[in-house]
PDB file of N, CA and C in Angstrom:
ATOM      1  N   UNK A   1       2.578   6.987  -1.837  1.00  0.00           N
ATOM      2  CA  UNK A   1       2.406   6.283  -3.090  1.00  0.00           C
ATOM      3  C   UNK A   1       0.982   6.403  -3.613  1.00  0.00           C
ATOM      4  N   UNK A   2       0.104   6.068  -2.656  1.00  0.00           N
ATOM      5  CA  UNK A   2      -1.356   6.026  -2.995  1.00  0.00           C
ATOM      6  C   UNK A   2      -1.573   7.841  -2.833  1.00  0.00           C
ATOM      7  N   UNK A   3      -1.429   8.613  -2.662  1.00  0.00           N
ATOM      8  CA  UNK A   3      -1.313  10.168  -3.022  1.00  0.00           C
ATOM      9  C   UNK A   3      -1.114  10.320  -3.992  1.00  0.00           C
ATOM     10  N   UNK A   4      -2.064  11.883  -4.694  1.00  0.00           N
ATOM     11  CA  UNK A   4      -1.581  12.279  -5.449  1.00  0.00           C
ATOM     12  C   UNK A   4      -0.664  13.618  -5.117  1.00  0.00           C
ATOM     13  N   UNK A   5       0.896  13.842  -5.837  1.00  0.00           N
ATOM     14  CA  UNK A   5       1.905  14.615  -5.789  1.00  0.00           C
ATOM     15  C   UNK A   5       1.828  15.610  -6.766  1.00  0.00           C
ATOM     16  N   UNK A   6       2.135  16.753  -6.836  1.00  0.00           N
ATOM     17  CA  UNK A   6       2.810  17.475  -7.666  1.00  0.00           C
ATOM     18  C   UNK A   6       3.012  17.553  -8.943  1.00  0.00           C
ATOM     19  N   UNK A   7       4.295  16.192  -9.097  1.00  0.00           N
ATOM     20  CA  UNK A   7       4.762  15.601  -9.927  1.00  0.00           C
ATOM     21  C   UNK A   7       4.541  14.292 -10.681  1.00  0.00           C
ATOM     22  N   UNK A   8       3.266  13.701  -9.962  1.00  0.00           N
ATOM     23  CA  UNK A   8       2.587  12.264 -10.499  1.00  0.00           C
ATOM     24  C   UNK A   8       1.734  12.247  -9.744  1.00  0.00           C
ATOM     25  N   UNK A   9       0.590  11.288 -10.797  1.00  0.00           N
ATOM     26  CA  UNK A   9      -0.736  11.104 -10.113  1.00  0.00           C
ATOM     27  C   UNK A   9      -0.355  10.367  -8.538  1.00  0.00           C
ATOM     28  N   UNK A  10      -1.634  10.348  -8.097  1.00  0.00           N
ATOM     29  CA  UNK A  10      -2.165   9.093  -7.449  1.00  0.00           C
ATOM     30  C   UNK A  10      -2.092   7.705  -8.076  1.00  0.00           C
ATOM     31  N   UNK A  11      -1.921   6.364  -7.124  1.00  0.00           N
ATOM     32  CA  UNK A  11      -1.832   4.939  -8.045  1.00  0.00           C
ATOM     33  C   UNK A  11      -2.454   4.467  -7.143  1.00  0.00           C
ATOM     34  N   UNK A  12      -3.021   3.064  -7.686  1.00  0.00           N
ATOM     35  CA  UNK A  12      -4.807   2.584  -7.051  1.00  0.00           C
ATOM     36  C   UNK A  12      -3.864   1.891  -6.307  1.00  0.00           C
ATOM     37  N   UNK A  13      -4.486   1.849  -4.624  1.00  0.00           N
ATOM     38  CA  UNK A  13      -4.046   1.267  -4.014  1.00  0.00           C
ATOM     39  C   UNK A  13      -4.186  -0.030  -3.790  1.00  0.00           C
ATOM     40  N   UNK A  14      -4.700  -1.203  -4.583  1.00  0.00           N
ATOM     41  CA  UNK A  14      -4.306  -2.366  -4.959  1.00  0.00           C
ATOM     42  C   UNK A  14      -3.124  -2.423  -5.583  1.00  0.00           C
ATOM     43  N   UNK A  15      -2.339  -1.753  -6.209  1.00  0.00           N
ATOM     44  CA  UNK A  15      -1.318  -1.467  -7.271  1.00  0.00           C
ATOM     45  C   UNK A  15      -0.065  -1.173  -5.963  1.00  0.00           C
ATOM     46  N   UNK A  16      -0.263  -0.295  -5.119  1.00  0.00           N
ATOM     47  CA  UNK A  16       0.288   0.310  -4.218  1.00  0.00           C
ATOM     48  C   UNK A  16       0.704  -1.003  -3.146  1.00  0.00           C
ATOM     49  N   UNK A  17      -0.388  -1.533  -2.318  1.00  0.00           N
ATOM     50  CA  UNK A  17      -0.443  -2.509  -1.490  1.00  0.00           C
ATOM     51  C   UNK A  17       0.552  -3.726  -1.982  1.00  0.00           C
ATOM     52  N   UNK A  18       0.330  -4.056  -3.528  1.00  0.00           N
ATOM     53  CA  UNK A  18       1.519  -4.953  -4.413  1.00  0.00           C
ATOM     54  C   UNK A  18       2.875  -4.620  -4.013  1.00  0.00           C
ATOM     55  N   UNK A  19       2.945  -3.431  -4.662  1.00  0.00           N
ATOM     56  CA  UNK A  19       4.623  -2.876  -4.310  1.00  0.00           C
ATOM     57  C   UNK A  19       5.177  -3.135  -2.985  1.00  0.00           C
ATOM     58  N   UNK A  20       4.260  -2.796  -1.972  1.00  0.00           N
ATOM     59  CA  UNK A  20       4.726  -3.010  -0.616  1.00  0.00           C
ATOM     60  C   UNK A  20       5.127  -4.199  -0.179  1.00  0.00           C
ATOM     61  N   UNK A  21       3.986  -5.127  -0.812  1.00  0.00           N
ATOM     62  CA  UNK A  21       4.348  -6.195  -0.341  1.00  0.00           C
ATOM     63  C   UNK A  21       5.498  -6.876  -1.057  1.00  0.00           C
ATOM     64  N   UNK A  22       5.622  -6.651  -2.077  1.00  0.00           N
ATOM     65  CA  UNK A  22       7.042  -7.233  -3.226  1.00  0.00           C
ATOM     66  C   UNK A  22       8.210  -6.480  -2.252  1.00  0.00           C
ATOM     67  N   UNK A  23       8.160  -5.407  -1.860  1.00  0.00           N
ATOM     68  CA  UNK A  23       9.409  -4.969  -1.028  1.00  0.00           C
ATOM     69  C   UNK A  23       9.275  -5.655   0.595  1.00  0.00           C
ATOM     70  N   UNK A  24       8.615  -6.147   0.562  1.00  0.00           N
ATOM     71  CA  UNK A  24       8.573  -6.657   2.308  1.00  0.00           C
ATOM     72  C   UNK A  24       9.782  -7.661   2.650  1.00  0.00           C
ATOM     73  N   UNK A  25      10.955  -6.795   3.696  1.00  0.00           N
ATOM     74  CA  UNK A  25      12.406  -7.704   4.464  1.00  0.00           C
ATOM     75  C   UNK A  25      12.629  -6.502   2.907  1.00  0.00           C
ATOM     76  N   UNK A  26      12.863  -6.354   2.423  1.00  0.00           N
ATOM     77  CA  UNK A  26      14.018  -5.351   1.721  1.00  0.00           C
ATOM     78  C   UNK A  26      13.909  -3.805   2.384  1.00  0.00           C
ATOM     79  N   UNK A  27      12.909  -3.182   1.871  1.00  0.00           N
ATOM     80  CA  UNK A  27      12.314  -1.757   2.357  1.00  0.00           C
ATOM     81  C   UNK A  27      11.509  -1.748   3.955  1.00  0.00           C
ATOM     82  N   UNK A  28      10.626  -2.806   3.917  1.00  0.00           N
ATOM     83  CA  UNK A  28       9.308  -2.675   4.686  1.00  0.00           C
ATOM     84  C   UNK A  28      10.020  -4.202   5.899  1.00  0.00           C
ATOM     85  N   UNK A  29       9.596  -3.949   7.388  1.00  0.00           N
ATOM     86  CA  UNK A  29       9.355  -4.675   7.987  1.00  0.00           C
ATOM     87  C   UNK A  29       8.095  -5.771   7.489  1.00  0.00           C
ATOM     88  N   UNK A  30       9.130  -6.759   7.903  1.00  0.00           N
ATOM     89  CA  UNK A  30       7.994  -8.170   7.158  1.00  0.00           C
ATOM     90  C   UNK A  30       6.318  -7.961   8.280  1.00  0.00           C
ATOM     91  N   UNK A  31       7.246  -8.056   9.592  1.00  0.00           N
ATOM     92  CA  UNK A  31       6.173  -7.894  10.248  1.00  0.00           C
ATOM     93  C   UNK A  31       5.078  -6.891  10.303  1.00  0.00           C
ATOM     94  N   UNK A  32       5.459  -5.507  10.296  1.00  0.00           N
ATOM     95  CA  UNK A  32       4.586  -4.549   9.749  1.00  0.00           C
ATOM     96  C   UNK A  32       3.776  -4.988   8.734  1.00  0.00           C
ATOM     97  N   UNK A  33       4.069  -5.521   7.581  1.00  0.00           N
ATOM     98  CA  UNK A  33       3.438  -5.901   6.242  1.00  0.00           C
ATOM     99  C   UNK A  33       2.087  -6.655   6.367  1.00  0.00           C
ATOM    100  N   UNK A  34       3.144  -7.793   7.149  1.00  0.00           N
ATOM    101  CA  UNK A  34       1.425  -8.640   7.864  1.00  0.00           C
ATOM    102  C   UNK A  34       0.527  -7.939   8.579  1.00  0.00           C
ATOM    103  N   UNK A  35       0.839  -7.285   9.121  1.00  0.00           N
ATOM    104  CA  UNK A  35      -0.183  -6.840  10.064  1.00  0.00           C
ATOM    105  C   UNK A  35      -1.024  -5.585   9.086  1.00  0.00           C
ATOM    106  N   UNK A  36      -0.320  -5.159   8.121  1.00  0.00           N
ATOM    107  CA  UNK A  36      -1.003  -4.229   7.175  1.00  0.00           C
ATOM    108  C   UNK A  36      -2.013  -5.373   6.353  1.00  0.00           C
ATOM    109  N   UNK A  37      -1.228  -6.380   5.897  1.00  0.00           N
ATOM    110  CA  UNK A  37      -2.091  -6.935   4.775  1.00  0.00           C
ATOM    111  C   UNK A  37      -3.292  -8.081   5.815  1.00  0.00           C
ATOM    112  N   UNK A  38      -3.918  -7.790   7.272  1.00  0.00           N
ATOM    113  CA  UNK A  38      -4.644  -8.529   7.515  1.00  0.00           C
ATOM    114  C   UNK A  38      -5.687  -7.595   7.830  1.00  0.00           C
ATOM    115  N   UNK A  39      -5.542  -6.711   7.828  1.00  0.00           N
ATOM    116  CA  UNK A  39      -6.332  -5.442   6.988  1.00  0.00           C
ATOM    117  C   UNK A  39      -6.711  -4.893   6.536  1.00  0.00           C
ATOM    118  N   UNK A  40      -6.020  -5.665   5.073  1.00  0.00           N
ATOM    119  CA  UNK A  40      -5.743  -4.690   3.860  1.00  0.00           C
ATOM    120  C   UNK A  40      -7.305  -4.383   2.680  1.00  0.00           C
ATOM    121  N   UNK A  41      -7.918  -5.391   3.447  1.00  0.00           N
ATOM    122  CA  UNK A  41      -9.824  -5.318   3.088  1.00  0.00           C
ATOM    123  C   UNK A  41     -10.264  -3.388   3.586  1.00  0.00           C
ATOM    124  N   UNK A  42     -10.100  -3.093   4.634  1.00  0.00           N
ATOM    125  CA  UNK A  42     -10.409  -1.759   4.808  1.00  0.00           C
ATOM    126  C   UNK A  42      -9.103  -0.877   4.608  1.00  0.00           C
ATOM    127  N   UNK A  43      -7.940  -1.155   4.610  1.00  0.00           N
ATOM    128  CA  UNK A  43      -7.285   0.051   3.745  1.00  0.00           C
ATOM    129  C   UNK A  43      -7.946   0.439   2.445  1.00  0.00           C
ATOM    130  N   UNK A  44      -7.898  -0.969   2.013  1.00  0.00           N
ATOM    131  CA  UNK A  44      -8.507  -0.646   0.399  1.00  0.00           C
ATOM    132  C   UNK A  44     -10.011   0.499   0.442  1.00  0.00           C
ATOM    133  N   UNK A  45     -10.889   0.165   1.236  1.00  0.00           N
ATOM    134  CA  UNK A  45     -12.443   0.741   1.363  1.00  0.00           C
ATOM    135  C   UNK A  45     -11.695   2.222   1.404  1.00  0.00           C
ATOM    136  N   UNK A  46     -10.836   2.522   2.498  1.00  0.00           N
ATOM    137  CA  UNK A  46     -10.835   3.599   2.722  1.00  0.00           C
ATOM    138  C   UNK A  46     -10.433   4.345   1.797  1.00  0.00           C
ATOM    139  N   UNK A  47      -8.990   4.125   1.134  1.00  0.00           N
ATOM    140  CA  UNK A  47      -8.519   4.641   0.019  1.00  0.00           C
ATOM    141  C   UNK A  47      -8.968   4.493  -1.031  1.00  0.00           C
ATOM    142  N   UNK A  48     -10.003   4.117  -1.337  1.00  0.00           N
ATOM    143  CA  UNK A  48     -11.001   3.905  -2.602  1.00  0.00           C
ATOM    144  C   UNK A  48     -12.135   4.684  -2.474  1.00  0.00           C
ATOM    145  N   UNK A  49     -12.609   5.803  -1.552  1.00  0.00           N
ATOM    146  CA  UNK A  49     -13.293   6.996  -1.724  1.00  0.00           C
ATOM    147  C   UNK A  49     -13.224   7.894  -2.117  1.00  0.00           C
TER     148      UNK A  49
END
């Protein structure tokens, strides 16, 4: 999602991190989610270079 494809840009991964979490228990393990979003301070750093 936060990639850019081919066929569509890249999307800021604040934008990205949203989606995930709006799908969390539908798409995404809830639990995975948490453990992403207690993190989600250096996902962001990283994917924002």
């Amino acid at each position: 999602m936060a990639s850019k494809r081919p066929y569509k840009p890249e999307r800021p991964i604040v934008e990205v991190l949203e989606e995930i979490k709006s799908l969390s228990g539908i798409f995404y393990n809830p639990d995975v989610i948490n453990a992403l979003f207690e993190i989600k301070e250096e996902v962001i750093e990283k994917y924002s270079k």
